[in-house]
N, C-alpha and C. Protein backbone atom coordinates (compact mmCIF):
# COMPACT_ATOMS: atom_id res chain seq x y z
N UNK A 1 88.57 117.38 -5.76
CA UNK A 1 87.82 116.50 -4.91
C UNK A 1 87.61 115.18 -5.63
N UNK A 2 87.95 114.43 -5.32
CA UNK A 2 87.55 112.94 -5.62
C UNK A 2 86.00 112.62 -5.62
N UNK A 3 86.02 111.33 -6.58
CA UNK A 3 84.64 110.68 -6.73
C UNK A 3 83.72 110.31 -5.06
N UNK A 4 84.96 109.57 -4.24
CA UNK A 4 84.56 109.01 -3.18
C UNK A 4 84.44 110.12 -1.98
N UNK A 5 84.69 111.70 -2.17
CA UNK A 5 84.45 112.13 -1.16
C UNK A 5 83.17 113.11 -1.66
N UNK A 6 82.91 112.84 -2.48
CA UNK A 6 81.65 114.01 -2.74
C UNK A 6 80.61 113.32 -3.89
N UNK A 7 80.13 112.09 -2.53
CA UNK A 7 79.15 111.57 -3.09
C UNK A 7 77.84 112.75 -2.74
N UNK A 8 76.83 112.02 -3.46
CA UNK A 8 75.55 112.72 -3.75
C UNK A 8 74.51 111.74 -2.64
N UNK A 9 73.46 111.95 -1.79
CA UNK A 9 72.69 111.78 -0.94
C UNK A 9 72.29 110.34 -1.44
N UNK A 10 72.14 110.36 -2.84
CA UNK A 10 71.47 109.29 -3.09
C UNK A 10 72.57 107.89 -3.26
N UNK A 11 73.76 108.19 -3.40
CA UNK A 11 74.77 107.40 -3.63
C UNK A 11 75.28 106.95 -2.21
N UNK A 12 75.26 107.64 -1.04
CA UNK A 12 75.90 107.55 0.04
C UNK A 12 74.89 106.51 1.15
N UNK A 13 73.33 107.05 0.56
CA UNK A 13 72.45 106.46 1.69
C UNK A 13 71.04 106.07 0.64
N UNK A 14 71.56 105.59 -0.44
CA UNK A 14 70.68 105.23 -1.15
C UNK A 14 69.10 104.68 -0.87
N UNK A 15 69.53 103.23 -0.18
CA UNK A 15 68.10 102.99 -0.02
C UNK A 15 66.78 103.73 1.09
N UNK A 16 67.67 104.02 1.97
CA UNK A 16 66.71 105.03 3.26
C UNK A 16 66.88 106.31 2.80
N UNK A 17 67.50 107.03 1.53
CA UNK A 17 66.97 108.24 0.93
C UNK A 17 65.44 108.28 0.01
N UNK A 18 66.06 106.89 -0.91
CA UNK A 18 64.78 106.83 -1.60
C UNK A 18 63.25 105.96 -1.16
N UNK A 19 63.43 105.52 0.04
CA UNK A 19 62.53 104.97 0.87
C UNK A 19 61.42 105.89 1.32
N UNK A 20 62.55 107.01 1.90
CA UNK A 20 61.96 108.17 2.75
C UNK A 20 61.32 108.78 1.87
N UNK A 21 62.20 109.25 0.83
CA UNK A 21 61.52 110.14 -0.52
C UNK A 21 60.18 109.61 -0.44
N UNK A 22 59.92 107.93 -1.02
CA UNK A 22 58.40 107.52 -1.40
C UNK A 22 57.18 107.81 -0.27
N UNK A 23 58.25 106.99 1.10
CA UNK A 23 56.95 107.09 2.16
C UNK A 23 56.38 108.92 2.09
N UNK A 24 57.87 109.82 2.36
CA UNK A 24 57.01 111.06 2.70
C UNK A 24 55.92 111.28 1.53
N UNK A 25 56.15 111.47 0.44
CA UNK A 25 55.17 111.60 -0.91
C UNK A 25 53.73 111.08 -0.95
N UNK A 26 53.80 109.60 -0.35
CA UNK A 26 52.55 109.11 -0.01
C UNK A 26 52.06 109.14 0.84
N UNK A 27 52.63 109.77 2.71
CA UNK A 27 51.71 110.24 3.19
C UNK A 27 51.48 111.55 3.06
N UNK A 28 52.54 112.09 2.51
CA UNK A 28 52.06 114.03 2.14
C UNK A 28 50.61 113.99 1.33
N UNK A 29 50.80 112.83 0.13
CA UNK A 29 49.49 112.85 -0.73
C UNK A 29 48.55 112.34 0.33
N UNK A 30 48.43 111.34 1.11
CA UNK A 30 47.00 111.05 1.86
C UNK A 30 46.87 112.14 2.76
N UNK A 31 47.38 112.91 3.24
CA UNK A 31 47.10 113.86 4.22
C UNK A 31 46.25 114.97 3.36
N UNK A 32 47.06 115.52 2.40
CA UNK A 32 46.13 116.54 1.19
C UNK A 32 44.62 115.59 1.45
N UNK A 33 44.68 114.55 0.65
CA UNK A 33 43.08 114.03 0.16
C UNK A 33 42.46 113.94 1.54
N UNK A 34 42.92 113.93 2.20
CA UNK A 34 42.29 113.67 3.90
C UNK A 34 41.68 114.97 3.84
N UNK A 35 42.06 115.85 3.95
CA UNK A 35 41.80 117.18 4.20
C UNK A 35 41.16 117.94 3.21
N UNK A 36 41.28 117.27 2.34
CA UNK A 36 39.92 117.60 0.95
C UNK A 36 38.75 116.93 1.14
N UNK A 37 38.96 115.41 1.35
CA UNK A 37 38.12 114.37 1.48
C UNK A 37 37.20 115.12 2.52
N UNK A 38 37.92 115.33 4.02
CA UNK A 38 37.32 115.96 5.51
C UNK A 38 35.99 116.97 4.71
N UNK A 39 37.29 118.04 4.27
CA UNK A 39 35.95 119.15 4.22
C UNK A 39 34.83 119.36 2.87
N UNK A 40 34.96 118.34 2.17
CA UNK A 40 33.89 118.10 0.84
C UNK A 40 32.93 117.62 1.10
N UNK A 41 33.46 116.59 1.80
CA UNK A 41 32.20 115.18 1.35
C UNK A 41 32.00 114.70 2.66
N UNK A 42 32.96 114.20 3.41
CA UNK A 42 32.97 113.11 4.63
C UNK A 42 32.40 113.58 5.81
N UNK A 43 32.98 114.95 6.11
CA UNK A 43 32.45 115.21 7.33
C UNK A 43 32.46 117.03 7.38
N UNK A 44 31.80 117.63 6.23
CA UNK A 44 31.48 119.02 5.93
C UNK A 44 30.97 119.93 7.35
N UNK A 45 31.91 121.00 7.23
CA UNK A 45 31.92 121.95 8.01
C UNK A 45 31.09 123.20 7.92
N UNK A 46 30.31 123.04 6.64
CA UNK A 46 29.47 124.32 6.28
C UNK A 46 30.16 124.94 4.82
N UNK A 47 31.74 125.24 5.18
CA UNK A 47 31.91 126.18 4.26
C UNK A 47 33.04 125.23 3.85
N UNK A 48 32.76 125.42 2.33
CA UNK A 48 33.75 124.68 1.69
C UNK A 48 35.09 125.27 1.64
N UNK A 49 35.43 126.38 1.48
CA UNK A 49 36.65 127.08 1.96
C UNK A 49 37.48 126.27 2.48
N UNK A 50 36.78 125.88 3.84
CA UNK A 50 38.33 125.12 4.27
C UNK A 50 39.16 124.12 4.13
N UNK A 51 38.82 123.66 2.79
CA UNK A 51 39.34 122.61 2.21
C UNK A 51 40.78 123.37 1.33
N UNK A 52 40.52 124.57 1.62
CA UNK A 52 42.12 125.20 1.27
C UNK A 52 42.97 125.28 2.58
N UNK A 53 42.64 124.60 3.36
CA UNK A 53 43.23 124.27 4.22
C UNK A 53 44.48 123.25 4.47
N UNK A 54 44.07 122.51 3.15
CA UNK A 54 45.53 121.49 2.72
C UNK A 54 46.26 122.18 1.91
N UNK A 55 46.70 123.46 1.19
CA UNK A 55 47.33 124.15 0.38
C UNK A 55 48.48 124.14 0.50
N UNK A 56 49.26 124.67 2.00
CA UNK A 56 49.89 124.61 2.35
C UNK A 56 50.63 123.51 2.47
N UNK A 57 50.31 122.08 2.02
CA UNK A 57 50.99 120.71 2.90
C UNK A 57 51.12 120.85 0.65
N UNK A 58 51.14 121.44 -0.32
CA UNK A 58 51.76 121.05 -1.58
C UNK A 58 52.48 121.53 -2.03
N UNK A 59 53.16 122.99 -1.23
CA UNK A 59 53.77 123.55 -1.04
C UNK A 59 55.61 123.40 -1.56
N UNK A 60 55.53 122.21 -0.25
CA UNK A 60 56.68 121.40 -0.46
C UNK A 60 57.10 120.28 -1.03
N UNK A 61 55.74 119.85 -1.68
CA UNK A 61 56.04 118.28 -2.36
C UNK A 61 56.92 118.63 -3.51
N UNK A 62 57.29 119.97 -4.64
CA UNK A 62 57.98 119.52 -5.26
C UNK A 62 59.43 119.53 -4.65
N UNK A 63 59.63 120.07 -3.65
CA UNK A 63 61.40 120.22 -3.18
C UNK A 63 61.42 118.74 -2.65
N UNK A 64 60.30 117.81 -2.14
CA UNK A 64 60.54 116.72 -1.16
C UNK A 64 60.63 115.96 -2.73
N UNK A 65 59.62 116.11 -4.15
CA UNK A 65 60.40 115.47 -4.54
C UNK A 65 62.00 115.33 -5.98
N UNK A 66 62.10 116.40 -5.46
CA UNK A 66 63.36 117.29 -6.01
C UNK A 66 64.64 116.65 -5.01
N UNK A 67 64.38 115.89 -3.55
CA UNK A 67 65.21 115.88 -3.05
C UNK A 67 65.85 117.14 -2.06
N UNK A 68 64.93 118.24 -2.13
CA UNK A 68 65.66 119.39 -1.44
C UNK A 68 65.68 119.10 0.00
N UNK A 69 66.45 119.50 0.52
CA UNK A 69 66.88 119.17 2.26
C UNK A 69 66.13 120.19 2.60
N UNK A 70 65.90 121.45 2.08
CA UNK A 70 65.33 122.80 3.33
C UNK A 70 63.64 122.21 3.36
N UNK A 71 63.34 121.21 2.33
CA UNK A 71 61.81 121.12 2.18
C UNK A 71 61.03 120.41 3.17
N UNK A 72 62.60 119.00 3.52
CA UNK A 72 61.97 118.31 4.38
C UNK A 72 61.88 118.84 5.64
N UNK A 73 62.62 119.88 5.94
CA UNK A 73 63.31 120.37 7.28
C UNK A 73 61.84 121.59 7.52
N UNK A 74 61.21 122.08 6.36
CA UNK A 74 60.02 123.00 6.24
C UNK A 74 58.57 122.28 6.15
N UNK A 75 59.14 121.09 6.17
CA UNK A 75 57.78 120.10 5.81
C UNK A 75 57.51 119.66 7.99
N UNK A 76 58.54 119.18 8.38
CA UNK A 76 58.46 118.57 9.83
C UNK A 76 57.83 119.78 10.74
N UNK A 77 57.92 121.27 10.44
CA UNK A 77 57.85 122.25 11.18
C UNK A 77 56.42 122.65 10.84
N UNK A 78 56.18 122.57 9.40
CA UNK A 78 54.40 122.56 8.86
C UNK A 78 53.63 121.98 9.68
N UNK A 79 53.94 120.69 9.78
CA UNK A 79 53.16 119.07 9.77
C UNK A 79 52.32 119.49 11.16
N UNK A 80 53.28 120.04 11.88
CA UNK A 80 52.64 120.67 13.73
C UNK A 80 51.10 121.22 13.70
N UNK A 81 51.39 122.16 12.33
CA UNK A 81 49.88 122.83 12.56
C UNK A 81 48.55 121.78 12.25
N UNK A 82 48.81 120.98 11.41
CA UNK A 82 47.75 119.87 11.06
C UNK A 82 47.96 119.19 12.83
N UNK A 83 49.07 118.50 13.10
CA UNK A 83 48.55 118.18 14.44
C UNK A 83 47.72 118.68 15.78
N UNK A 84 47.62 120.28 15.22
CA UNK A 84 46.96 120.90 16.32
C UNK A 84 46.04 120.86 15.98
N UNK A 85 45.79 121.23 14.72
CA UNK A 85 44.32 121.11 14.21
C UNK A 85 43.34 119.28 14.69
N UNK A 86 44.31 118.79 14.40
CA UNK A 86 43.56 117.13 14.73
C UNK A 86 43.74 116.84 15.93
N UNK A 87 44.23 117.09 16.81
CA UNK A 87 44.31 117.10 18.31
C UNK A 87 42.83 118.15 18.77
N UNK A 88 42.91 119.29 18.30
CA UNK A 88 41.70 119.51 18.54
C UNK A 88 40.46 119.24 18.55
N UNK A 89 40.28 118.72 17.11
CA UNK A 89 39.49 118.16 16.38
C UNK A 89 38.97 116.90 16.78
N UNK A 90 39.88 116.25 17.62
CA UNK A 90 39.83 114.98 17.76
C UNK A 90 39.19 115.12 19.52
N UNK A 91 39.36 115.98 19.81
CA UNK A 91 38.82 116.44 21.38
C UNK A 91 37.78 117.24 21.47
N UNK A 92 37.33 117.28 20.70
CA UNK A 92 36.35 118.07 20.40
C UNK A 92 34.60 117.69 19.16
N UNK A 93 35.07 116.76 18.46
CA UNK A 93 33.92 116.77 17.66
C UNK A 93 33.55 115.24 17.71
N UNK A 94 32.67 115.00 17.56
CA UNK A 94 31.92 112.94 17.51
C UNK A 94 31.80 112.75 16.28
N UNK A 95 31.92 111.71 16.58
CA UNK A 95 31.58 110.70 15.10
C UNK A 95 32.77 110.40 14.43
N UNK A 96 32.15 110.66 13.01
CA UNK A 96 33.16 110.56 11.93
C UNK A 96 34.30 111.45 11.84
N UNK A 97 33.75 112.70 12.16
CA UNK A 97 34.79 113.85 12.36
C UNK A 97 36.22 113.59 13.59
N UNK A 98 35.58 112.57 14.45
CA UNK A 98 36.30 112.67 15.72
C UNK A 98 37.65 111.49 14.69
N UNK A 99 36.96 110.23 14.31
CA UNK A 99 37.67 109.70 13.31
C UNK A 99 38.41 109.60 12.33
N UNK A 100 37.87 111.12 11.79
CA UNK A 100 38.94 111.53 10.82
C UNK A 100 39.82 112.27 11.55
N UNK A 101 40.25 112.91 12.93
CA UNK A 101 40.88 113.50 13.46
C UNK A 101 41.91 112.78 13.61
N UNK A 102 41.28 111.76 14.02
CA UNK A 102 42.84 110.75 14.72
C UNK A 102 43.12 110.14 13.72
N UNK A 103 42.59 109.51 12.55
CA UNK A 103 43.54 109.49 11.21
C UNK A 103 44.40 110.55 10.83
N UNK A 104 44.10 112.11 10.93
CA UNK A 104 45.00 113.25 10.44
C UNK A 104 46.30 113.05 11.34
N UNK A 105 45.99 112.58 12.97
CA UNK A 105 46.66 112.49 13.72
C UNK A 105 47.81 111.43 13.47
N UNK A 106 47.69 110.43 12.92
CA UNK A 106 48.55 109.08 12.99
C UNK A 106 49.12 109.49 11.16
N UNK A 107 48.82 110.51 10.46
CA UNK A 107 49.26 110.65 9.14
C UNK A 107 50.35 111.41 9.15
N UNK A 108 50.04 112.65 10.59
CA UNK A 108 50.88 113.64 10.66
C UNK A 108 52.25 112.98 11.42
N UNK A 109 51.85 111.85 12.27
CA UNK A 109 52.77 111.62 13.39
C UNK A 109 53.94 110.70 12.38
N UNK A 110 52.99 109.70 11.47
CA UNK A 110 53.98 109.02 10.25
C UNK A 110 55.31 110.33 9.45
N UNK A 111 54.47 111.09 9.01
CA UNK A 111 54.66 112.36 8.47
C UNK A 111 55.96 112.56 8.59
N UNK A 112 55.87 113.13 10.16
CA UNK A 112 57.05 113.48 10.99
C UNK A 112 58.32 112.52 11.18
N UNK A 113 57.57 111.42 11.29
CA UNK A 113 59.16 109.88 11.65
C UNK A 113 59.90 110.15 10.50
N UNK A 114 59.59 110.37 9.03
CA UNK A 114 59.52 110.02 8.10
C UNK A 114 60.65 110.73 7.59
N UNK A 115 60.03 112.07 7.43
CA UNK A 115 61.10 113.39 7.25
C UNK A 115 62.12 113.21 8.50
N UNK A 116 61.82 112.78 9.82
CA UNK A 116 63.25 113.45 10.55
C UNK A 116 64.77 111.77 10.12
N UNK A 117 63.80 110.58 10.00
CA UNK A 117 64.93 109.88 9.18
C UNK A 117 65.42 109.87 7.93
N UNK A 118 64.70 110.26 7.22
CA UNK A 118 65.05 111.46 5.80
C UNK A 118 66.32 112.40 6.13
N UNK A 119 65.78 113.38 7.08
CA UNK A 119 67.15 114.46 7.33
C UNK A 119 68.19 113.90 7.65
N UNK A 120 67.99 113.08 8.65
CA UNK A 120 69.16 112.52 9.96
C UNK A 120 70.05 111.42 8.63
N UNK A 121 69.66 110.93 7.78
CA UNK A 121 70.39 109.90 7.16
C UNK A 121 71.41 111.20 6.14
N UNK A 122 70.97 112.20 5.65
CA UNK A 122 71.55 113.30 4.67
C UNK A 122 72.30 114.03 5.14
N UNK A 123 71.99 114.22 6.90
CA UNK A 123 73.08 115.17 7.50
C UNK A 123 73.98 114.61 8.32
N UNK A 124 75.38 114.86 7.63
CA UNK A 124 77.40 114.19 7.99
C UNK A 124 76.79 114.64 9.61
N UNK A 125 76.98 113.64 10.18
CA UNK A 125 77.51 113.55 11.46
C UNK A 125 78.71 113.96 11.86
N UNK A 126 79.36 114.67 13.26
CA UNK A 126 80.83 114.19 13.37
C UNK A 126 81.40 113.16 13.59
């Protein structure tokens, strides 16, 4: 196999690989602190517990930043449950809470653009 047919992700689609890489990383990280931030301090639910509720969203940060393809593809299918949760959340509670909902909401929806032009640039078309 030749040099030119078995380039590497980062060689082929360099700058919108490593674009995607940063954006997903930094909103994966604000979504975690969101969801720590939510249930600590900002807008406490009673039981601190559910601040293991972001556990799951660190899951994948090292494959997203390893570059692994199954992570981002496991990260877009995650991201849903935080949107249900903040769709709910966001229909349901006042105030600050209602506020931090629709921030979880516009983190998750970034989230998602993010990873599926991530995948779509890594996966050969016909």
């Amino acid at each position: 196999m030749s040099a030119s047919t078995a380039e590497s992700p980062l060689v082929s689609h360099g700058g919108v690989v490593r674009g995607t890489r940063a954006a997903t990383v930094v909103l994966l990280a604000a979504l975690i602190l969101l969801g720590l931030a939510w249930e600590l301090w900002l807008a406490p639910t009673g039981s601190r517990a559910l601040a293991l509720k972001v556990l799951p969203l660190a899951l994948p940060l090292g494959g997203v930043l390893t570059l692994r393809l199954a992570s981002y593809r496991a990260l877009t299918l995650l991201v849903w449950l935080y949107v249900a949760e903040g769709a709910f959340r966001a229909a349901t509670e006042r105030g600050t809470a209602m506020q931090l909902a629709w921030l979880e909401l516009l983190l998750c929806a970034a989230l998602f653009a993010v990873c599926v032009v991530h995948i779509r640039s890594r996966v050969k078309t016909p």
